[in-house]
Protein backbone atom coordinates (compact mmCIF):
# COMPACT_ATOMS: atom_id res chain seq x y z
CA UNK A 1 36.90 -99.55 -97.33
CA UNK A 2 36.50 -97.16 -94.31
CA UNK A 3 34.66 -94.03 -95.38
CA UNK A 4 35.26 -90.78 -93.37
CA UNK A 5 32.16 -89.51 -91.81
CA UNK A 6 33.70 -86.22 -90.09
CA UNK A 7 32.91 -84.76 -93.95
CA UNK A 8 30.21 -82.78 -94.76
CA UNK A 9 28.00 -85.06 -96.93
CA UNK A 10 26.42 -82.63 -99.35
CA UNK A 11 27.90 -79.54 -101.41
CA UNK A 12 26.19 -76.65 -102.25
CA UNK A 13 27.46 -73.99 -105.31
CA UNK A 14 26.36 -70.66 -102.83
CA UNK A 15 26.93 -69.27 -100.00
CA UNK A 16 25.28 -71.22 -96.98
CA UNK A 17 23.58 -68.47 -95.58
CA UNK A 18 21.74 -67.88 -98.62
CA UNK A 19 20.93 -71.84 -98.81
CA UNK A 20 19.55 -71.84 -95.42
CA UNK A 21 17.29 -68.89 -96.15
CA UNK A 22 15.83 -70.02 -98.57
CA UNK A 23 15.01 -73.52 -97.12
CA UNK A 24 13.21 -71.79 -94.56
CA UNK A 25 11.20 -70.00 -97.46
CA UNK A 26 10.38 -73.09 -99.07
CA UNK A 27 9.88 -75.14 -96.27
CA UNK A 28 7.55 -72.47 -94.23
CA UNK A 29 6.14 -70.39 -97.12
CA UNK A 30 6.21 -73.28 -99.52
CA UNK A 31 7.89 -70.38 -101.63
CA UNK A 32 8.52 -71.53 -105.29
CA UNK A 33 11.02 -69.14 -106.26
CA UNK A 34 13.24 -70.68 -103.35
CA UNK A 35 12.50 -74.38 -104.17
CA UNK A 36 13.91 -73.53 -107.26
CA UNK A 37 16.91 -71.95 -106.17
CA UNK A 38 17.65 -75.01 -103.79
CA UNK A 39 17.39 -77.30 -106.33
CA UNK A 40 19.84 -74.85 -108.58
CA UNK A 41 22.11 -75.11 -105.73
CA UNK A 42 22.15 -78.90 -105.54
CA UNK A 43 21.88 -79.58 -108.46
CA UNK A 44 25.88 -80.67 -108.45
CA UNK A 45 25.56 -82.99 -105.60
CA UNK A 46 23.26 -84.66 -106.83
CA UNK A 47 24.81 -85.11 -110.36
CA UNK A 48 27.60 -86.37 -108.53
CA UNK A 49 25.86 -89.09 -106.68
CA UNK A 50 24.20 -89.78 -110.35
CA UNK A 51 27.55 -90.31 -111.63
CA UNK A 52 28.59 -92.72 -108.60
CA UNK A 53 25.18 -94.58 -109.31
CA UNK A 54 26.26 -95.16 -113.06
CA UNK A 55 29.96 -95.93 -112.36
CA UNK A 56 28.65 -98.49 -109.54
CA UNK A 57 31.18 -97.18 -107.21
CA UNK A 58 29.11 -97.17 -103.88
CA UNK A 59 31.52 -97.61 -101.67
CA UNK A 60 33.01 -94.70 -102.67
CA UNK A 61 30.41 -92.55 -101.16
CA UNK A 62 29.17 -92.39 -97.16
CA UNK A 63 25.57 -91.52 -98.50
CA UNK A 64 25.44 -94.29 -101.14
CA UNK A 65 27.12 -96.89 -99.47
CA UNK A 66 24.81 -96.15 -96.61
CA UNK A 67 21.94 -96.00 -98.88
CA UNK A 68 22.18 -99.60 -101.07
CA UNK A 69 23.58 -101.10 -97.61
CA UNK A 70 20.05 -100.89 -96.04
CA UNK A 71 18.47 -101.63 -99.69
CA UNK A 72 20.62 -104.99 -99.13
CA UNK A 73 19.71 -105.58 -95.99
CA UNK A 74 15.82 -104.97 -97.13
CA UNK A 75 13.70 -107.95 -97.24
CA UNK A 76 10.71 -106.38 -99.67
CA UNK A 77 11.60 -107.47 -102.33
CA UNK A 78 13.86 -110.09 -100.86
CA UNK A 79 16.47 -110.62 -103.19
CA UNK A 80 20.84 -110.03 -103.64
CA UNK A 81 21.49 -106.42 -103.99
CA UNK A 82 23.59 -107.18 -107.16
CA UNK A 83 19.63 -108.26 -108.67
CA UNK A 84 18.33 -105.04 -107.11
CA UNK A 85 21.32 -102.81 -108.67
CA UNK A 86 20.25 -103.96 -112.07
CA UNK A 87 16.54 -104.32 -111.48
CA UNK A 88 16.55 -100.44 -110.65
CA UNK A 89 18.85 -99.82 -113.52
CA UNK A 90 16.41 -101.33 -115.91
CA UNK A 91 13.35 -99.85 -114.50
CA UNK A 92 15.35 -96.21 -114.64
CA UNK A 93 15.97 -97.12 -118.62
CA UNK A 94 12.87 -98.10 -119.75
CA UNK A 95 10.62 -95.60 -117.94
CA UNK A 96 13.37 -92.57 -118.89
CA UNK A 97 14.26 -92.01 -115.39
CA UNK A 98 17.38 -90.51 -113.98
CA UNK A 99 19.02 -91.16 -110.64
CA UNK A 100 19.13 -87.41 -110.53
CA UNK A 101 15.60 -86.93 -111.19
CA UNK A 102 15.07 -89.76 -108.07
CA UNK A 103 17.22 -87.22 -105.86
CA UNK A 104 15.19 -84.46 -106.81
CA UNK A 105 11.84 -86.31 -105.80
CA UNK A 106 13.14 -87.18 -102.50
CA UNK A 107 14.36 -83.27 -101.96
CA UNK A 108 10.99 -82.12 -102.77
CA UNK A 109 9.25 -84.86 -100.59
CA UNK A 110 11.50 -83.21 -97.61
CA UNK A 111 10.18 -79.91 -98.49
CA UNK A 112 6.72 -81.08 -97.96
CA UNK A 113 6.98 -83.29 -95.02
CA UNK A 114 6.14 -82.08 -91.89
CA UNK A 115 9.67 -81.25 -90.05
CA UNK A 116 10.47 -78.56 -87.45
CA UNK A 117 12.06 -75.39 -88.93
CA UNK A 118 14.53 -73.37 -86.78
CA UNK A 119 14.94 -69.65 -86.91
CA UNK A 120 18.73 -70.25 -88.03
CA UNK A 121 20.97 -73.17 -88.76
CA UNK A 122 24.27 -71.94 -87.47
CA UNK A 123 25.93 -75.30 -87.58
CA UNK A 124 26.14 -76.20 -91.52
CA UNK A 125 27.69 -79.78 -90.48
CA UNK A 126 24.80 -80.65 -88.68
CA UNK A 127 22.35 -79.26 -90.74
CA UNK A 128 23.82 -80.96 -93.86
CA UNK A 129 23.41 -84.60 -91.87
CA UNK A 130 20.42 -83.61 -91.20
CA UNK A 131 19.20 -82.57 -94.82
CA UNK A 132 21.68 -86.08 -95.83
CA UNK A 133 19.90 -88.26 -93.95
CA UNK A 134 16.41 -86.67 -95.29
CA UNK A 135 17.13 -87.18 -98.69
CA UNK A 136 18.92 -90.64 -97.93
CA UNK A 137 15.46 -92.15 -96.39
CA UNK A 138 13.18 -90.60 -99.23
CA UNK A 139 15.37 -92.07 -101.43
CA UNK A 140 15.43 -95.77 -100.19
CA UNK A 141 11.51 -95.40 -100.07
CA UNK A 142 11.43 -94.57 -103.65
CA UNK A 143 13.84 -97.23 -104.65
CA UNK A 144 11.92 -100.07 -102.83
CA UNK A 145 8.73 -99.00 -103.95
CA UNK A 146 10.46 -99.27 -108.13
CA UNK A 147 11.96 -102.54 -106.84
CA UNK A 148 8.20 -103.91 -105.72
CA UNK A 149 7.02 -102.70 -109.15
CA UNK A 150 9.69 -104.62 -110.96
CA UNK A 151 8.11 -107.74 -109.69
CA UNK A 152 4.66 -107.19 -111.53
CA UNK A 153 5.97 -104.66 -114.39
CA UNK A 154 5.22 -105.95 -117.88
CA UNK A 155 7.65 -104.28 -119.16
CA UNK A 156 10.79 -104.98 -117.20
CA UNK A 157 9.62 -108.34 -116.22
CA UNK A 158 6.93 -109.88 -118.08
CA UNK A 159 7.46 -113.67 -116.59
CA UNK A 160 5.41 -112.38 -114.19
CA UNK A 161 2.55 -112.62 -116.14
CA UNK A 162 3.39 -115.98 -118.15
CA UNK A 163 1.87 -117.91 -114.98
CA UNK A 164 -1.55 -116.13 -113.81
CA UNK A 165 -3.92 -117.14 -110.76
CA UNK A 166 -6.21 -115.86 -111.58
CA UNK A 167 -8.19 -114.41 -115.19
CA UNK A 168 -9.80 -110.97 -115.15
CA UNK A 169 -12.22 -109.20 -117.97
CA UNK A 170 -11.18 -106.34 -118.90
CA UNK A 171 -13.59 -103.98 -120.48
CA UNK A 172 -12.00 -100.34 -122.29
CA UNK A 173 -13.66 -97.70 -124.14
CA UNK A 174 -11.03 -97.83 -126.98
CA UNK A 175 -13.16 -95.19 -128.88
CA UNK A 176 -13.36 -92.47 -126.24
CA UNK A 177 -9.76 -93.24 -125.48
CA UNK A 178 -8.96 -92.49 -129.06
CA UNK A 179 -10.82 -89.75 -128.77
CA UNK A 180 -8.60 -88.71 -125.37
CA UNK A 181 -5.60 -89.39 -127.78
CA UNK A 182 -5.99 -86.91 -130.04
CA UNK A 183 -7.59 -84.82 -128.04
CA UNK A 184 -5.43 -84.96 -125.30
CA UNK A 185 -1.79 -86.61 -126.07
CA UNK A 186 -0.54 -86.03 -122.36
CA UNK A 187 -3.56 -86.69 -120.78
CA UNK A 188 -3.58 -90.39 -123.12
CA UNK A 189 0.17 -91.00 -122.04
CA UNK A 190 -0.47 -90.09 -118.66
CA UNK A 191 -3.33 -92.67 -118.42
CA UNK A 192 -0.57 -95.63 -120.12
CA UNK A 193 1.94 -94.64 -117.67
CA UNK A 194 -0.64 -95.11 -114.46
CA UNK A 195 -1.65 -98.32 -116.65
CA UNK A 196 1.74 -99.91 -116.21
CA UNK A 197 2.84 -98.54 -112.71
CA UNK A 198 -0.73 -98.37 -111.25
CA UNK A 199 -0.08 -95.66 -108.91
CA UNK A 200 0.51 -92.10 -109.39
CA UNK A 201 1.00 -88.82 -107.76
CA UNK A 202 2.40 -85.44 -108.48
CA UNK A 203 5.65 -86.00 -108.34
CA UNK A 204 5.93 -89.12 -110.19
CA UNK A 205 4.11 -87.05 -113.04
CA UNK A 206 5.72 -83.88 -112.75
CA UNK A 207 9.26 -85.93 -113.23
CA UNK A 208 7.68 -88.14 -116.12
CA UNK A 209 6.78 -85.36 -118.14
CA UNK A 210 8.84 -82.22 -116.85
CA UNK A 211 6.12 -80.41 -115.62
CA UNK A 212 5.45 -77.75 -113.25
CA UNK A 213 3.82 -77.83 -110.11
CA UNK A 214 0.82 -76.36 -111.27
CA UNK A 215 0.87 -78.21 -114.52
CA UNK A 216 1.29 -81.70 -112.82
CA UNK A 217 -1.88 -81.07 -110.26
CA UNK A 218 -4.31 -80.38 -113.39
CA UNK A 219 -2.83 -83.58 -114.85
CA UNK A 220 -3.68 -85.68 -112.02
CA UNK A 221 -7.02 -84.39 -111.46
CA UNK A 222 -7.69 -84.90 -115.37
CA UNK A 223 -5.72 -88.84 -115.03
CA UNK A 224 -8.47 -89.60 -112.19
CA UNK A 225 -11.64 -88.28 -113.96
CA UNK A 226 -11.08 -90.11 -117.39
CA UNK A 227 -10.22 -93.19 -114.91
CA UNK A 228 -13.40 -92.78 -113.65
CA UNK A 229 -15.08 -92.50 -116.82
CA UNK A 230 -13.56 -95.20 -118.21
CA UNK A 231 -14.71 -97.30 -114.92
CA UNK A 232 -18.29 -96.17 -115.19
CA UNK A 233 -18.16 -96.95 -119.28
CA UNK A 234 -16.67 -100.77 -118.65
């Protein structure tokens, strides 16, 4: 199936002038107010892709087809990109994530990358591409990054674990943890979640537990010093 690429690749729900203004808000002034009112205004493209995920009809799509034909092509994790369709799936389910909410991430990674702003974007095919192809490449980082996690996930693929190297002693403070657990109940389920994926960052947390920016800082600052209590208490 040919796909047309003379279309523009994303829809908006304003008017384009107001789009673009307010990317150069966000982008320059790291303005919240506009950040919000881009994702507002994409927020149907990228329930439509979500929909496209679910009804595995890539092909259907130039950005998706182009998307899982370079996660195919991908050699980390090396595997068929049938495997890597439902390996992602599964991940998504158990951890409560949403292809949406993996659009949104790689939007807001745009935002904060380093990119060249122009004083106007007069050409809304190009700059679409542009924001497209953005939003594409964020994307397929994310994805391959779940996809290497699926390998050594308990969860989603514990025969990982049923053949070890190597043994390691573990040492927790279960009673200041309890402690953090009713103390704290995000804080405590933040510090399972970085147990399982051993990584986090803002926006990982901010999606996990629909937070705001603000909100998902103080939570990572709080994750790392009970991590380091914890290290110094083992």
């Amino acid at each position: 199936m040919t796909l047309p690429t003379s279309l523009i690749p994303i829809t908006i729900t304003c008017d384009y002038t107001d789009f673009v203004t307010n990317y150069r808000n966000a982008k320059l002034k790291k303005c919240f107010r506009s950040t919000t009112f881009l994702l507002k205004n994409l927020s149907f493209q990228f329930k439509t892709w979500e929909s496209i995920f679910l009804k595995k009809n890539l092909s259907s799509n130039i950005t998706l087809a182009t998307l899982f034909s370079l996660l195919a092509m991908d050699n980390k994790p090396k595997d068929t990109i049938d495997n890597k369709y439902f390996n992602l799936l599964n991940h998504m389910t158990y951890y409560e994530i949403t292809f949406y909410d993996l659009c949104v991430d790689a939007f807001l990674m745009h935002l904060s990358k380093q990119t060249k702003v122009y004083n106007n974007y007069t050409k809304p095919k190009k700059f679409f591409f542009f924001l497209n192809m953005e939003i594409k490449s964020f994307l397929f980082k994310k994805i391959r990054k779940i996809l290497q996690i699926h390998k050594k996930d308990f969860y989603t693929n514990s025969s990982y674990f049923y053949t070890p190297t190597k043994y390691l002693d573990l040492h927790v403070d279960y009673r200041y943890l309890s402690y953090v657990e009713k103390k704290d109940p995000l804080l405590y389920s933040a510090y399972l979640f970085f147990l399982v994926n051993q990584s986090f960052n803002d926006y990982t947390l901010r999606n996990k537990f629909k937070l705001s920016i603000s909100q998902s800082k103080k939570l990572k600052e709080d994750l790392c010093q009970l991590i380091k209590t914890l290290l110094l208490s083992s």
